[in-house]
N, C-alpha and C. Protein backbone atom coordinates (compact mmCIF):
# COMPACT_ATOMS: atom_id res chain seq x y z
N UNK A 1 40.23 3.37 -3.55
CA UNK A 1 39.26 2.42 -3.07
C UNK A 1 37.89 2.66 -3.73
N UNK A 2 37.59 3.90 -3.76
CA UNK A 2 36.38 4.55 -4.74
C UNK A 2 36.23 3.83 -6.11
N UNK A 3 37.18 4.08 -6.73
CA UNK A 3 37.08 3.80 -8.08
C UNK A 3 37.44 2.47 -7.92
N UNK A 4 37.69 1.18 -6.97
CA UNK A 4 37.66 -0.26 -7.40
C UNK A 4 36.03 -0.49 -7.11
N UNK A 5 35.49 -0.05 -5.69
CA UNK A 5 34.28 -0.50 -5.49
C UNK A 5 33.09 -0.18 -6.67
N UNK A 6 33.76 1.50 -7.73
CA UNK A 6 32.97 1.74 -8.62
C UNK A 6 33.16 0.82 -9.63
N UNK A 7 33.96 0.22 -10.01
CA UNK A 7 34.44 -0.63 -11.17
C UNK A 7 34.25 -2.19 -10.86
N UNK A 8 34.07 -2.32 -10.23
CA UNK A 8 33.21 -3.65 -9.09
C UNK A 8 32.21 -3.78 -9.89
N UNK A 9 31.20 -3.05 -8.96
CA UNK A 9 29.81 -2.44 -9.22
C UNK A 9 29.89 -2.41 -11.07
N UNK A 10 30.12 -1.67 -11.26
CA UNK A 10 29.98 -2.12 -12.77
C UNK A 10 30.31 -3.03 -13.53
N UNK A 11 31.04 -4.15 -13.27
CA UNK A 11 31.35 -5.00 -13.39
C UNK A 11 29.99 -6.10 -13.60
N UNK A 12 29.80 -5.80 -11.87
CA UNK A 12 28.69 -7.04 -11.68
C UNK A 12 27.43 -6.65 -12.40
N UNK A 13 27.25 -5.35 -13.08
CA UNK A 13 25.81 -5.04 -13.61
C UNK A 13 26.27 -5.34 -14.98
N UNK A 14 26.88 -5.63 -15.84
CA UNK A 14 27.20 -5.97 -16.98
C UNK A 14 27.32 -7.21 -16.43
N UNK A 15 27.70 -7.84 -16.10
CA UNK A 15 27.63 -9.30 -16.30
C UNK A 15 26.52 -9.84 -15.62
N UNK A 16 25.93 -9.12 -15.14
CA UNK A 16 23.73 -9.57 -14.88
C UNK A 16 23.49 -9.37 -15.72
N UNK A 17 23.33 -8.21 -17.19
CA UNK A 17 22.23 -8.81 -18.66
C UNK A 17 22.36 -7.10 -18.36
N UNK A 18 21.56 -6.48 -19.44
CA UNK A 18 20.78 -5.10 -20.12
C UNK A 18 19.27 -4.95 -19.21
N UNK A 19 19.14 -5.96 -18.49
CA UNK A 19 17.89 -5.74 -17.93
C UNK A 19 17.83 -4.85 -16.84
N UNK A 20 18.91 -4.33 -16.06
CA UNK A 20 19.70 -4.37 -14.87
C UNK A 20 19.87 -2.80 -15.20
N UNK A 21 19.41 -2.01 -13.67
CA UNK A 21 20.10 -0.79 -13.64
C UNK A 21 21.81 -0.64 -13.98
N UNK A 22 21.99 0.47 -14.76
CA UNK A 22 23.04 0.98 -15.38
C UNK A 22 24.06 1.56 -13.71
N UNK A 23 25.20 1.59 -13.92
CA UNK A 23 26.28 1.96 -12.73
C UNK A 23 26.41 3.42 -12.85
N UNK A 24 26.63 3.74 -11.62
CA UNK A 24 27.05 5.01 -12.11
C UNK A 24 28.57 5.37 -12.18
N UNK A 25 28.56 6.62 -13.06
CA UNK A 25 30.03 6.89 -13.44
C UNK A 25 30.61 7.64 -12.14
N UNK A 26 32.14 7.13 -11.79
CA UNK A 26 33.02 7.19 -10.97
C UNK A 26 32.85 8.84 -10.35
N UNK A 27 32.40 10.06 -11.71
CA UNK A 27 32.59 11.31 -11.80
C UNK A 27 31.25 11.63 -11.17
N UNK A 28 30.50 10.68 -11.32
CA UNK A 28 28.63 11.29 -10.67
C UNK A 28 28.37 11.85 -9.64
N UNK A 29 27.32 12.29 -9.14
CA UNK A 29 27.10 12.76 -7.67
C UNK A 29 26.27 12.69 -7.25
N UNK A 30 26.09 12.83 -6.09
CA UNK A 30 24.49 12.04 -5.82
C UNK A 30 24.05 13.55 -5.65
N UNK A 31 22.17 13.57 -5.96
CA UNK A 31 22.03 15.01 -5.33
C UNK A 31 21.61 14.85 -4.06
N UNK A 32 21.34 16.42 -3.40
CA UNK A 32 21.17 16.59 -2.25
C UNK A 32 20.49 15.16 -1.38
N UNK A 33 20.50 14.65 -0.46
CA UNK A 33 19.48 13.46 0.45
C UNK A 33 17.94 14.94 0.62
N UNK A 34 16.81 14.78 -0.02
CA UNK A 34 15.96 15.11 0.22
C UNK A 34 15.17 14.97 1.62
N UNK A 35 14.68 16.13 2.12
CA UNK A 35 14.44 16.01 3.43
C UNK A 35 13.05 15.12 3.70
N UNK A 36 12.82 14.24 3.72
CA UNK A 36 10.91 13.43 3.60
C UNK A 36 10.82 12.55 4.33
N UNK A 37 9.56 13.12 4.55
CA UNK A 37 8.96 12.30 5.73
C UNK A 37 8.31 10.58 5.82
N UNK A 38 8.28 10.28 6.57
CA UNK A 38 7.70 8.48 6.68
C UNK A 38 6.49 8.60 5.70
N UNK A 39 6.57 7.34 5.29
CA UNK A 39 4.76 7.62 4.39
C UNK A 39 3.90 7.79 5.34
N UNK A 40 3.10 8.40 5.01
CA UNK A 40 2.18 8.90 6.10
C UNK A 40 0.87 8.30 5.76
N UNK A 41 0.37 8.27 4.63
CA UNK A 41 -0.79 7.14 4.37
C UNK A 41 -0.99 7.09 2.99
N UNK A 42 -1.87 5.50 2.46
CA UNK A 42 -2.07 5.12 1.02
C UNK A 42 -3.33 5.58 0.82
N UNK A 43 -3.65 6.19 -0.31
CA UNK A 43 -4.74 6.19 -0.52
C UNK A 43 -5.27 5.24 -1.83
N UNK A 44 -6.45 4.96 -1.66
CA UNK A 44 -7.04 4.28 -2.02
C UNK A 44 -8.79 4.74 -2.83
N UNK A 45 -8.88 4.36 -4.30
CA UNK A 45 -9.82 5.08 -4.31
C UNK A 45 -10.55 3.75 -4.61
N UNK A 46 -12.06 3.91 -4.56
CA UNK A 46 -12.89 2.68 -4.10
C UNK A 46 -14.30 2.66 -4.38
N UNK A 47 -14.70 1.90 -4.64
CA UNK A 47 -16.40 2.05 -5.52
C UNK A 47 -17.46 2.47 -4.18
N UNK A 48 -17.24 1.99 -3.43
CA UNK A 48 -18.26 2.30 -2.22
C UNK A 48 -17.35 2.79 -0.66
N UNK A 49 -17.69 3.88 -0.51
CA UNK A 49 -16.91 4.66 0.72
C UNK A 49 -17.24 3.98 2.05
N UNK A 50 -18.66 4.00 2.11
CA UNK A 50 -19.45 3.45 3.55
C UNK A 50 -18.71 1.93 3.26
N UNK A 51 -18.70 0.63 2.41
CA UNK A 51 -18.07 -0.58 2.38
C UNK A 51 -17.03 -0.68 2.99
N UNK A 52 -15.82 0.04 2.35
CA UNK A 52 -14.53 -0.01 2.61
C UNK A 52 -14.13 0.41 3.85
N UNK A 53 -15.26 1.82 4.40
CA UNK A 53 -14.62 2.05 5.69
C UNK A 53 -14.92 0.59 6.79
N UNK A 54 -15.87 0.21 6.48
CA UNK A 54 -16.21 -1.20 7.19
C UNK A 54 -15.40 -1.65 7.40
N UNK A 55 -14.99 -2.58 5.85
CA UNK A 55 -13.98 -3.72 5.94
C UNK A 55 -12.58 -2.86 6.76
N UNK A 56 -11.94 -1.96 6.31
CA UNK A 56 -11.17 -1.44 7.37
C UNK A 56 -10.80 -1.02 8.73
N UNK A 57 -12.52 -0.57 9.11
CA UNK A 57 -12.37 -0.50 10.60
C UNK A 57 -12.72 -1.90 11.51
N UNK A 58 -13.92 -2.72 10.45
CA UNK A 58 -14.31 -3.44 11.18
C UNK A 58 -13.76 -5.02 11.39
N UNK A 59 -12.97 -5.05 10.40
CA UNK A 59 -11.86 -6.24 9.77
C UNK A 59 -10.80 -6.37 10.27
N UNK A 60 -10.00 -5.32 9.82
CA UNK A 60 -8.86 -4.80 10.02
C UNK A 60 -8.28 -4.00 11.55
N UNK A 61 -8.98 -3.32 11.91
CA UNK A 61 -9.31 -3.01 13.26
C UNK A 61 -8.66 -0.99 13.33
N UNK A 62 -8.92 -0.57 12.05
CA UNK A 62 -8.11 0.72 12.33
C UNK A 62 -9.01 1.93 12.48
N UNK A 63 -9.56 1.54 13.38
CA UNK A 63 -11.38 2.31 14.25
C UNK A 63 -10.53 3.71 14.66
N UNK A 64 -9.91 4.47 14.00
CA UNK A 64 -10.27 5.86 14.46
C UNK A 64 -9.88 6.39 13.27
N UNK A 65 -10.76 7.35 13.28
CA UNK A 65 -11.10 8.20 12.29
C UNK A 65 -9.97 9.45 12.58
N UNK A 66 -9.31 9.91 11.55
CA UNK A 66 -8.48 10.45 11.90
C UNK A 66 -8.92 11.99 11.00
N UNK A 67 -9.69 11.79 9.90
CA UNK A 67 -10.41 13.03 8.69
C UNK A 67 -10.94 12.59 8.54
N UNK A 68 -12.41 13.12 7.54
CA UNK A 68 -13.04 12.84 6.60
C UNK A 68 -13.90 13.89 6.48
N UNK A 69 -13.95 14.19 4.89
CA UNK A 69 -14.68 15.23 4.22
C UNK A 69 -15.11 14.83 2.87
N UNK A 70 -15.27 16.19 1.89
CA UNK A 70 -15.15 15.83 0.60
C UNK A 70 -14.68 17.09 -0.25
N UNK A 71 -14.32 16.85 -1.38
CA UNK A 71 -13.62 18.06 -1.91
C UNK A 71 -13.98 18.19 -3.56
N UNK A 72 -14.24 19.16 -4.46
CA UNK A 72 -14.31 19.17 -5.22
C UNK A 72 -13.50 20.77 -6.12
N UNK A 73 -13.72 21.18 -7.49
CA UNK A 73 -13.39 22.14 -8.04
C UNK A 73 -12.01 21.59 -8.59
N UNK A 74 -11.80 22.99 -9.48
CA UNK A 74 -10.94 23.04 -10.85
C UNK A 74 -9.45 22.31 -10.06
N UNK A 75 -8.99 22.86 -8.75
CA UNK A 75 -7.73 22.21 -8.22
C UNK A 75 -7.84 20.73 -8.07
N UNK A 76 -8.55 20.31 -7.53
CA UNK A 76 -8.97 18.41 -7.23
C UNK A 76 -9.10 18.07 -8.41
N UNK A 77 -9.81 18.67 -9.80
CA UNK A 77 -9.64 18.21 -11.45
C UNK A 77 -8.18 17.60 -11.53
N UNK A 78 -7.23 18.65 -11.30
CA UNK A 78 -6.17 18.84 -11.49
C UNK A 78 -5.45 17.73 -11.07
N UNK A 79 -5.23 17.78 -9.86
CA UNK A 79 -4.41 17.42 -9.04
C UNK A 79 -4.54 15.19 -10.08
N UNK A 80 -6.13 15.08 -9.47
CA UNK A 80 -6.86 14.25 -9.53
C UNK A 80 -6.96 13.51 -11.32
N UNK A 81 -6.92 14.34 -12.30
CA UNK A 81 -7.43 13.53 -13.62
C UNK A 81 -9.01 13.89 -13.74
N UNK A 82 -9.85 14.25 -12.87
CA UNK A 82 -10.91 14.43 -13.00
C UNK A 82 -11.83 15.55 -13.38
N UNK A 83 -12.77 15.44 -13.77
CA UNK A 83 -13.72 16.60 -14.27
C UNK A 83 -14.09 17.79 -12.76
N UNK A 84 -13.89 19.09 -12.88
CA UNK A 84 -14.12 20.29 -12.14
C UNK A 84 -15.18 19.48 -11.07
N UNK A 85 -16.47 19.27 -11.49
CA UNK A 85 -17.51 18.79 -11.46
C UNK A 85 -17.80 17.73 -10.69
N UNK A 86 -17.06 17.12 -10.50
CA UNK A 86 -16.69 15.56 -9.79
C UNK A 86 -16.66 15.96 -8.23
N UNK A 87 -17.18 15.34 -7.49
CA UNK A 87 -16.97 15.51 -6.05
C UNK A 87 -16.22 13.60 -5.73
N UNK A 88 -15.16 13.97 -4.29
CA UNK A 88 -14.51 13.29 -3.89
C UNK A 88 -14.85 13.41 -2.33
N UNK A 89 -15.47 12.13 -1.81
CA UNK A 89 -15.73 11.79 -0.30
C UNK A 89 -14.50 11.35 0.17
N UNK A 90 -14.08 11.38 1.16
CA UNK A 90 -13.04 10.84 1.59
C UNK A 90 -13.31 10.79 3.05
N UNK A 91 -12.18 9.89 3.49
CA UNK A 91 -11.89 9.09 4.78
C UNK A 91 -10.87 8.56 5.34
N UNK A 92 -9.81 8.59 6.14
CA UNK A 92 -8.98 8.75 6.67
C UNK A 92 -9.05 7.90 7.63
N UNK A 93 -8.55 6.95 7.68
CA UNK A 93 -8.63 5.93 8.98
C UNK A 93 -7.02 5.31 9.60
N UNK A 94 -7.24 5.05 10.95
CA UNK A 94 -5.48 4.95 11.48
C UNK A 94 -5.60 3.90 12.46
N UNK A 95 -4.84 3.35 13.08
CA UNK A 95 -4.75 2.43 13.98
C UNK A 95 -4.74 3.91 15.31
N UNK A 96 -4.62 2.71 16.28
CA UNK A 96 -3.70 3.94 17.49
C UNK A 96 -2.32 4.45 17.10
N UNK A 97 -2.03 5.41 17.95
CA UNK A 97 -1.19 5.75 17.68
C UNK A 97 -0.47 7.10 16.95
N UNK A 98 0.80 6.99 16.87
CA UNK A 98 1.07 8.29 15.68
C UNK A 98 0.31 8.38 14.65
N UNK A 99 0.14 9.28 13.98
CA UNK A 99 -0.41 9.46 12.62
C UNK A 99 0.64 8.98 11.28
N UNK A 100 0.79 7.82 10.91
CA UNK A 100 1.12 7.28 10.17
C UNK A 100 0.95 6.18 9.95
N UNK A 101 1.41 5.87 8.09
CA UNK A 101 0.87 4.46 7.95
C UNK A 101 -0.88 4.45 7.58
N UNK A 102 -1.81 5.38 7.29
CA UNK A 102 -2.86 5.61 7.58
C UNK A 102 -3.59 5.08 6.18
N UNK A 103 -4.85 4.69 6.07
CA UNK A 103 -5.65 4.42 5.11
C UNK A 103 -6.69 5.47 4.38
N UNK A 104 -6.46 6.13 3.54
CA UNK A 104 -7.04 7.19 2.86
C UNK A 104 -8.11 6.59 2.01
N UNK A 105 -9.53 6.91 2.38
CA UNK A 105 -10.61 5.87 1.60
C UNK A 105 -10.86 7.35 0.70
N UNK A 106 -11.01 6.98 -0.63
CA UNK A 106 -11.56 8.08 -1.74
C UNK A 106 -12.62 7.45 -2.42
N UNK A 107 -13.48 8.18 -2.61
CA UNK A 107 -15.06 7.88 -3.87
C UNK A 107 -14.98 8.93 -4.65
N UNK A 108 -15.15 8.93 -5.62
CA UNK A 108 -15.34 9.93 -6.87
C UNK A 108 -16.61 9.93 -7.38
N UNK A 109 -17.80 10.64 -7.51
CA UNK A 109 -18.73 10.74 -7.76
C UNK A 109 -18.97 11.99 -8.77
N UNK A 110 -19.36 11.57 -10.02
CA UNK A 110 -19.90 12.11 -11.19
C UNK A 110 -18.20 12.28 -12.02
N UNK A 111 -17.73 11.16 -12.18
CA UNK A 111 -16.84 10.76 -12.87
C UNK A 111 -16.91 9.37 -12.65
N UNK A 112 -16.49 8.86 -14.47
CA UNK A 112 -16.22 7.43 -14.38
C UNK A 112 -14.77 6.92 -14.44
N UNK A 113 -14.68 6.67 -13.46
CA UNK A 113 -13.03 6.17 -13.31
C UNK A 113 -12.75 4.68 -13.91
N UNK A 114 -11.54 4.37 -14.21
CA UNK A 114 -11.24 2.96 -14.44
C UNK A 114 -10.70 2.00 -13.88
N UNK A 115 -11.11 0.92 -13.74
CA UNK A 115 -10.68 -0.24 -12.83
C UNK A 115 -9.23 -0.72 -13.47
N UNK A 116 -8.11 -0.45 -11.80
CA UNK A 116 -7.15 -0.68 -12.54
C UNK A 116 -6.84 -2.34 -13.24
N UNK A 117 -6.34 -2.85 -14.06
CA UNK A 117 -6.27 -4.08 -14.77
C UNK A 117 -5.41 -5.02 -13.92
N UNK A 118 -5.47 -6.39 -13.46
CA UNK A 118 -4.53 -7.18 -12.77
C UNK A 118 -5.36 -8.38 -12.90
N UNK A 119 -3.99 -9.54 -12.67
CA UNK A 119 -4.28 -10.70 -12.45
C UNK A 119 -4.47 -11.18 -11.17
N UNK A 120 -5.91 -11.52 -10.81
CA UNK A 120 -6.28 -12.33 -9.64
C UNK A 120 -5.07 -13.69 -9.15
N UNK A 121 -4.89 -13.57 -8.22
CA UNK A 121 -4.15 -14.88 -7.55
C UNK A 121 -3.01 -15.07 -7.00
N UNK A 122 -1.87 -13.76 -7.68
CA UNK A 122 -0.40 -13.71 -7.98
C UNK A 122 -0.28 -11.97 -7.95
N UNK A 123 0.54 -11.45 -7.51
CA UNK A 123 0.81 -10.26 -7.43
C UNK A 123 1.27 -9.41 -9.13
N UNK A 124 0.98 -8.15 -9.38
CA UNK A 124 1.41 -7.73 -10.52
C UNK A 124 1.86 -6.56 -10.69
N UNK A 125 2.49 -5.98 -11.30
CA UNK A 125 3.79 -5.16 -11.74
C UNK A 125 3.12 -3.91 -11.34
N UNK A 126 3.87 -3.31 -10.79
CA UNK A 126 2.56 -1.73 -10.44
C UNK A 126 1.96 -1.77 -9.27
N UNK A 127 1.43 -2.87 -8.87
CA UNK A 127 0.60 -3.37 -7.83
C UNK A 127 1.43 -2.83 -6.20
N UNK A 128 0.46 -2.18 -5.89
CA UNK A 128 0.57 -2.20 -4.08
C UNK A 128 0.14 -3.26 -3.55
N UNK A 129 1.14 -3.57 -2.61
CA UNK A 129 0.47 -4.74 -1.28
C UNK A 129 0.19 -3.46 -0.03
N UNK A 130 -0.65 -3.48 0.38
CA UNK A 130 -0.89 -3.45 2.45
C UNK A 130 -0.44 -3.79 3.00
N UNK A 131 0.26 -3.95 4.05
CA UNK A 131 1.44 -4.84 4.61
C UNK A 131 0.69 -3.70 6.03
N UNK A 132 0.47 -5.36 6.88
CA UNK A 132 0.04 -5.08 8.63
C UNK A 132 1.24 -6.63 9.18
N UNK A 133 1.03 -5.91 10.79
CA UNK A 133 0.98 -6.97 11.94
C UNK A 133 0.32 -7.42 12.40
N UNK A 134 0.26 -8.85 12.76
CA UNK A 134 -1.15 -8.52 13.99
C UNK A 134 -0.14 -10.08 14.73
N UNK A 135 -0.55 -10.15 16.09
CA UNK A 135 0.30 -10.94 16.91
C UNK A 135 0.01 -12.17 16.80
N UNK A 136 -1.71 -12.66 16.37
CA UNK A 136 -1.83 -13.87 16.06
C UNK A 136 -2.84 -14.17 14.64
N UNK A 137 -2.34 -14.29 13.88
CA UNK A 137 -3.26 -14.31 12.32
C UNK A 137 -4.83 -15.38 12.57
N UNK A 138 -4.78 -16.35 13.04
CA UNK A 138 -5.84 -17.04 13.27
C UNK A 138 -7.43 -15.94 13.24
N UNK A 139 -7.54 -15.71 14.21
CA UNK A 139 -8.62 -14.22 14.57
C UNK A 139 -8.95 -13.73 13.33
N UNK A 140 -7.80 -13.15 12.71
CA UNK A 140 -7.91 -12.79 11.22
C UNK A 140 -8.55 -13.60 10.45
N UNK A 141 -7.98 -14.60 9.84
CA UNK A 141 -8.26 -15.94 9.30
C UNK A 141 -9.94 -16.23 9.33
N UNK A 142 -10.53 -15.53 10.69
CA UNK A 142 -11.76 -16.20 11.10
C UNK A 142 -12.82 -15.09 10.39
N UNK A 143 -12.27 -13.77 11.04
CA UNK A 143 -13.16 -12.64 9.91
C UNK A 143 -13.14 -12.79 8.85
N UNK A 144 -11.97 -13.25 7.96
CA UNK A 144 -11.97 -13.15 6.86
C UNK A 144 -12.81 -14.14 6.16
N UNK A 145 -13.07 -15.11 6.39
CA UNK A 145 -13.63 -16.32 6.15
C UNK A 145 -14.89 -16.13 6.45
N UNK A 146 -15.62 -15.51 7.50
CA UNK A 146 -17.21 -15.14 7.94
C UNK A 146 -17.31 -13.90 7.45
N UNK A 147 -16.79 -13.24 6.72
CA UNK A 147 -17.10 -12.32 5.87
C UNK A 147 -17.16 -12.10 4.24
N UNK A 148 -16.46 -13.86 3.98
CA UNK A 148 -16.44 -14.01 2.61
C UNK A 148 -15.38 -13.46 1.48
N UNK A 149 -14.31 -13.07 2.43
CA UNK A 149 -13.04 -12.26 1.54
C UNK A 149 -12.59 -13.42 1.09
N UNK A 150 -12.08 -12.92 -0.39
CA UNK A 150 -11.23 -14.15 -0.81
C UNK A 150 -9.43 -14.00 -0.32
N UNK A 151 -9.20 -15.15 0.03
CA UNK A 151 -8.11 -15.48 0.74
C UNK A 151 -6.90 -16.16 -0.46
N UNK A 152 -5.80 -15.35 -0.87
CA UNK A 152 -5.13 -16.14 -1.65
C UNK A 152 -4.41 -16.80 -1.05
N UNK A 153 -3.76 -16.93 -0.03
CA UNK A 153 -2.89 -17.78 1.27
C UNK A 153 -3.15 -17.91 2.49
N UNK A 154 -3.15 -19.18 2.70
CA UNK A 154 -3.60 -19.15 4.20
C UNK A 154 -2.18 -19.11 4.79
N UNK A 155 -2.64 -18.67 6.68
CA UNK A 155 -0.92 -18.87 6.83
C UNK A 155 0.15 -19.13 5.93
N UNK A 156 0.99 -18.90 5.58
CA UNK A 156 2.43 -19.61 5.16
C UNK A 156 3.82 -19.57 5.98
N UNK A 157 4.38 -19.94 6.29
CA UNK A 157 5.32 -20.07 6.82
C UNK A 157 6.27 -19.45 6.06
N UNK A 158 7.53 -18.32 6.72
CA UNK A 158 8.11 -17.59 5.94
C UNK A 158 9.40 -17.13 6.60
N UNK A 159 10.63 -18.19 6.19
CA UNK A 159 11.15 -17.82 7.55
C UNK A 159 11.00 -17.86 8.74
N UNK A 160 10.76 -16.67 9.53
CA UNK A 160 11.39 -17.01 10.84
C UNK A 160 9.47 -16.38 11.29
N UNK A 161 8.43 -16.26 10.00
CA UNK A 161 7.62 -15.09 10.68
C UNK A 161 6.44 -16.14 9.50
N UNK A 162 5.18 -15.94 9.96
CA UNK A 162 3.77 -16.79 9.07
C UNK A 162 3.39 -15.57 8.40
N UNK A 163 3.15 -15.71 7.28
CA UNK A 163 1.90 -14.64 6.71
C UNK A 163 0.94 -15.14 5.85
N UNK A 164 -0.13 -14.04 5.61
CA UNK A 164 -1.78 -14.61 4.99
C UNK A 164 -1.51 -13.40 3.84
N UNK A 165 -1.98 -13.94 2.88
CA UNK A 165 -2.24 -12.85 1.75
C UNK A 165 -3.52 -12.97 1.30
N UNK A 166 -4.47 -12.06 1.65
CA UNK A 166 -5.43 -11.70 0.92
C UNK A 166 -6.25 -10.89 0.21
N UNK A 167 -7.77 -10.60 -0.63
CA UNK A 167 -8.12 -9.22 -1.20
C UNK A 167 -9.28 -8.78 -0.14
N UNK A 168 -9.08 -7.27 0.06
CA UNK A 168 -9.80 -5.86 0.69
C UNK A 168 -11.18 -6.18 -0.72
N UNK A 169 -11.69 -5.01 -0.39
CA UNK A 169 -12.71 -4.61 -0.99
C UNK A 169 -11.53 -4.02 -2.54
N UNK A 170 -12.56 -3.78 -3.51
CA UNK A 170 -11.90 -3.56 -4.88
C UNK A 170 -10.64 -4.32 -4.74
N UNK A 171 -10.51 -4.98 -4.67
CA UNK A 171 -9.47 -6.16 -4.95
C UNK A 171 -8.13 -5.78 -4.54
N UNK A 172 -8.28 -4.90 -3.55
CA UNK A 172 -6.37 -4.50 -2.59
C UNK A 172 -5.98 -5.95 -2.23
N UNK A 173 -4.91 -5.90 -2.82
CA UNK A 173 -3.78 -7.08 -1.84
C UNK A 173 -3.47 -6.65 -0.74
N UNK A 174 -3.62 -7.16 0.19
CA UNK A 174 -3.54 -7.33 1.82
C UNK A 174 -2.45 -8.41 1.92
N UNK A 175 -0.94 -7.95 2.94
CA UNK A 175 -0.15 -8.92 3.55
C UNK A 175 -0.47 -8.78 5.15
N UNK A 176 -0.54 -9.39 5.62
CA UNK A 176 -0.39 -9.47 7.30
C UNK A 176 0.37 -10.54 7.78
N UNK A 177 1.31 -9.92 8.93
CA UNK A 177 2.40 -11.11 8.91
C UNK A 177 1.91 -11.17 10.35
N UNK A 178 2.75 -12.18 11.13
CA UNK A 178 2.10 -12.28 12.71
C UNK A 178 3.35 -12.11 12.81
N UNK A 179 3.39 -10.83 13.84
CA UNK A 179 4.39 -10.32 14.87
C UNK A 179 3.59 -9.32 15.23
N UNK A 180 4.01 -9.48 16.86
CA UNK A 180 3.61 -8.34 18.05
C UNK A 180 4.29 -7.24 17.62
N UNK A 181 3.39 -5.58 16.80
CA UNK A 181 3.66 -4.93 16.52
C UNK A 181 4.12 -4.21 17.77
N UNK A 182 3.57 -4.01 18.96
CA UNK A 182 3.48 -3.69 20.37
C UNK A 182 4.38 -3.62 20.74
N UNK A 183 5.28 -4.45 20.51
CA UNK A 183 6.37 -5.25 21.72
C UNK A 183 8.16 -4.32 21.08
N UNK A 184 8.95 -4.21 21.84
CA UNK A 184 10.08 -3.59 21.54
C UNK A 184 10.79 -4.20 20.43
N UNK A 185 11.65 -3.20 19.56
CA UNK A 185 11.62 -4.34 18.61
C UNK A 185 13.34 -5.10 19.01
């Protein structure tokens, strides 16, 4: 049964094109299932720290501070791409709740970093979306608009669920779909 479902499977990826992940051989093995945890938060690095925590707490609604410091030296070079020298503010912001899912605000100061490259309007290769709930998008819709964010979708209808796509500060794609995150699922 192994080796038809493997010969299946390879089947159907050769006859999708060269573009297409390769099958694996009948003899392969998977390694160990690595033990890891839920994402726990994105970080985000950002031209202005005090801005972004705004638009996040005050927009978005994820008002508790969960860290914030700043860090510098030869390990943060490292880790980071950046010069010894460089200091990094940071900020940590969460909804209620468990600690996950969380928004990691970063500034880099005395380094010039580069703006990553993308096309405004349409999502692009590489690109993170944000992806929230919120139970009724309208509300949203209204900050976003009296605050001047640009909005690439209003509502859309999507299936069985509406969503808004729009840009954060430094140009994050933001999805928010309307469903009661709250409610059992």
């Amino acid at each position: 049964m192994r080796a038809l479902i493997t010969a299946s499977l390879a089947a159907a990826l050769l006859a999708a094109g060269p573009a297409t992940a390769q099958a694996p051989s009948a003899t392969a093995t998977m390694p160990a299932k690595l033990d890891i945890s839920r994402l726990v938060r994105t970080a985000l690095f950002v031209t202005d720290l005090d801005a972004a925590t705004g638009f996040y707490r005050d927009t978005l609604g994820l008002d508790q501070l969960f860290y914030e410091g700043d860090f510098t030296g030869p390990e943060a070079g490292r880790v980071l791409g950046i010069p010894a020298t460089a200091k990094v503010r940071f900020r940590i912001l969460k909804a209620e709740g468990q600690p996950y899912g969380m928004i990691g605000l970063f500034q880099v100061e005395g380094a010039k970093l580069q703006r990553v490259k993308k096309k405004r309007g349409s999502v692009n290769i590489g690109e993170g979306v944000l992806v929230f709930y919120v139970p009724k998008l309208e509300p949203l819709v209204e900050r976003l608009q009296a605050g001047k964010w640009t909005i690439v979708s209003l509502p859309v209808k999507i299936g069985r669920s509406r969503e808004l796509m729009f840009y954060g500060p430094d140009d994050v794609l933001i999805n928010v779909m309307e469903r009661d995150h709250r409610a059992s699922p």
